[in-house]
Structure formats: C-alpha cells, structure tokens
Protein backbone atom coordinates (compact mmCIF):
# COMPACT_ATOMS: atom_id res chain seq x y z
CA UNK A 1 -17.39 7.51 9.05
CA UNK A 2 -16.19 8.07 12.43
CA UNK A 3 -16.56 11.98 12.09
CA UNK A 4 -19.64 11.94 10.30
CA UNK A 5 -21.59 9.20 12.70
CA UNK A 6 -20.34 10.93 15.80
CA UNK A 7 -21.08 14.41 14.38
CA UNK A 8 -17.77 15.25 15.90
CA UNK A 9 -15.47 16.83 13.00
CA UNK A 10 -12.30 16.01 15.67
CA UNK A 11 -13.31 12.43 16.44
CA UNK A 12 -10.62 9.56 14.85
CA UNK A 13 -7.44 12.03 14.86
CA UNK A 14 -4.59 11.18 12.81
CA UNK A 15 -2.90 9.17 15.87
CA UNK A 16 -6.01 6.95 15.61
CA UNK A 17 -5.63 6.48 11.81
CA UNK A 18 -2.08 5.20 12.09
CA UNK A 19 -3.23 3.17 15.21
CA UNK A 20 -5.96 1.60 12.85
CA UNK A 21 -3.20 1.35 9.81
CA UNK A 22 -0.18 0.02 11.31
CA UNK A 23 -0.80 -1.74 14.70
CA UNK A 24 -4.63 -3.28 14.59
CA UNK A 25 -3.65 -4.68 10.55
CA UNK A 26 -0.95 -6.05 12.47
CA UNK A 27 -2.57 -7.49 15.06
CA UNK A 28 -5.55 -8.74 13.13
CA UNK A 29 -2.61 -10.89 11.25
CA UNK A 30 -1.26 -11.86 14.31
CA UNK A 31 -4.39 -13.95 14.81
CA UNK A 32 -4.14 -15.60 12.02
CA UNK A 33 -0.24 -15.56 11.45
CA UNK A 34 0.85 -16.01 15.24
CA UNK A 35 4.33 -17.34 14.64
CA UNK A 36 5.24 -14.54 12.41
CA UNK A 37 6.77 -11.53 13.35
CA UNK A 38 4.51 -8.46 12.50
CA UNK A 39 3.90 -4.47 12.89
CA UNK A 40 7.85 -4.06 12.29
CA UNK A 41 10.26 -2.77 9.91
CA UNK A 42 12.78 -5.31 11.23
CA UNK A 43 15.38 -8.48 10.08
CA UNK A 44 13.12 -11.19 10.02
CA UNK A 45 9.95 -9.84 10.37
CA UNK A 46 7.19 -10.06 7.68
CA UNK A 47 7.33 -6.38 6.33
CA UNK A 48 5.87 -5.52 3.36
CA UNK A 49 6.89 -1.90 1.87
CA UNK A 50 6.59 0.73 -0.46
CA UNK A 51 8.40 3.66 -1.53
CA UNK A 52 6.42 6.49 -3.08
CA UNK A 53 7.34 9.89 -5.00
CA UNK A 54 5.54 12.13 -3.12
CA UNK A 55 5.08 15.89 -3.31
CA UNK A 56 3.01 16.93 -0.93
CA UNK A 57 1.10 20.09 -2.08
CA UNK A 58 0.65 21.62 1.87
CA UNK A 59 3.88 21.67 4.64
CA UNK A 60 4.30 17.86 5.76
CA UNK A 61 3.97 17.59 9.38
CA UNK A 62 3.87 15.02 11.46
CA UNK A 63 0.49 16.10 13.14
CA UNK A 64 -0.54 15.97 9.48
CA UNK A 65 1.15 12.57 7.52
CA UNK A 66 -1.76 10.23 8.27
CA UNK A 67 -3.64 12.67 6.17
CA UNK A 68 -1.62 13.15 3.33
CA UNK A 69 -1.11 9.11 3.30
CA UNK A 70 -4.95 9.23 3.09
CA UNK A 71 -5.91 11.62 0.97
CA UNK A 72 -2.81 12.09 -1.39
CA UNK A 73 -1.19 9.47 -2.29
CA UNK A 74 -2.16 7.42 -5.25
CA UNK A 75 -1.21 3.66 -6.84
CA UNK A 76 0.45 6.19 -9.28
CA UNK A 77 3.28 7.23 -6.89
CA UNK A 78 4.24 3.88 -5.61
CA UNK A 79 8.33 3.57 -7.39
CA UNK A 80 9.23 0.69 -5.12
CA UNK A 81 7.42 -2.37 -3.92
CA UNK A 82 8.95 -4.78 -0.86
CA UNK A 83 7.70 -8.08 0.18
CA UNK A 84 8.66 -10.32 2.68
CA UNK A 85 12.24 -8.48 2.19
CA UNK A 86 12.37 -9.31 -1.53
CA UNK A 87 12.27 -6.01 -3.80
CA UNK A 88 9.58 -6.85 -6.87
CA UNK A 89 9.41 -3.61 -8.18
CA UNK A 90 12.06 -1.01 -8.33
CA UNK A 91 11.51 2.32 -10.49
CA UNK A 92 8.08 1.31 -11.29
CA UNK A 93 9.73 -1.61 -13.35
CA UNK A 94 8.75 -5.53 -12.04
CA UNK A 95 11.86 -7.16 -11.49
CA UNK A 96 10.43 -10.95 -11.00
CA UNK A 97 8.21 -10.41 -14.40
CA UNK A 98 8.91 -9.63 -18.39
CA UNK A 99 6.01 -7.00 -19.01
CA UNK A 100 6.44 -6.55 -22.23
CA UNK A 101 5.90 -10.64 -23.37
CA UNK A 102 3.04 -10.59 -20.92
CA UNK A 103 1.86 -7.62 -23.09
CA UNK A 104 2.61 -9.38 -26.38
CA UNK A 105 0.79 -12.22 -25.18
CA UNK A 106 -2.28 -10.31 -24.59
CA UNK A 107 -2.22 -8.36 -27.76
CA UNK A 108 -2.16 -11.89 -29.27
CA UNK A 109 -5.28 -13.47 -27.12
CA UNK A 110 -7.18 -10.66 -26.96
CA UNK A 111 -9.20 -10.97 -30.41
CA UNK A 112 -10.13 -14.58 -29.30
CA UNK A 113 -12.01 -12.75 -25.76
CA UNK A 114 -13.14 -10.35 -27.88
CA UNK A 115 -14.94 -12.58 -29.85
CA UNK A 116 -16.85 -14.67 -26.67
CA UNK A 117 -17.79 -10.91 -25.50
C-alpha cells in the first residue's frame, strides 16, 4: 500500500518489511506483554518459530528474503512449528494432538451438522 499510495515503486524496501515483521510485532507485544522477553531467538525468551521447505524459484539474496518470505512462501511449506520453545509440529505431523481420532470424530458428527444446515 505503501508503494502504491506514495506512487513511489521504491518506497517500504525490504529492510522496512523486516523492520515492520520482526521488531514493531515485537514491540507492539511489548506493550502489552512487558515482562516478557521478545524480538529474540534466545533461552528464555518468548519465540515462536517455524521451519519451512522452501525452494525458492529466483537466487536467494539477502537484499531479496523479505520478498520471497512475502510473496513465496505458503501455510503449505511450514514442516516445523515452535512455541514458547515447545515443538508442536514436527514433519508436518502434530505432536501434542491424535489427528486421525479428531478426524474419526468428525466423520462421525458431521451428518448431525449436516442436517441443521
């Protein structure tokens, strides 16, 4: 919106994006987290992460990553999922959840919401 308000196709660079992304999220927590430790792949802090299988179809630069983050990654790729230092996913498998009773379970309620649709 930045480029396209500002009719300035150079306005909001990548180093702005990742500013935006990564240290404002943070801080915008802060205000409502302020005894937590945040912005920071660190012991302790309160770092949520995800691992992704990424190809990236053009050379990966670092003048370049905020865009493929952008513009190619997808829910798709995500393999791994982190939270608060405790791995819940881990090959695309949940490790704190049994998908496939949660999946019989539907199968078995779902002619009942079926039937109040």
């Amino acid at each position: 919106l930045h480029k396209a308000w500002h009719r300035d196709p150079q306005r909001a660079g990548g180093s702005v994006i990742v500013q935006m992304a990564v240290e404002n999220n943070a801080a915008l927590a802060g205000s409502f987290f302020p005894q937590a430790r945040l912005g920071v792949l660190a012991a302790g802090a309160f770092a949520d992460m995800i691992l992704v299988d990424y190809h990236a179809p053009t050379p990966l630069t670092a003048g370049n990553l905020p865009w493929q983050i952008l513009f190619g990654f997808d829910a798709g790729m995500v393999t791994t999922t982190i939270c608060s230092g405790k791995v819940l996913m881990r090959d695309r498998a949940l490790l704190f959840l049994d998908e496939a009773q949660i999946a019989a379970r539907s199968r078995e309620l779902a002619a009942a919401v079926w039937q109040r649709v």
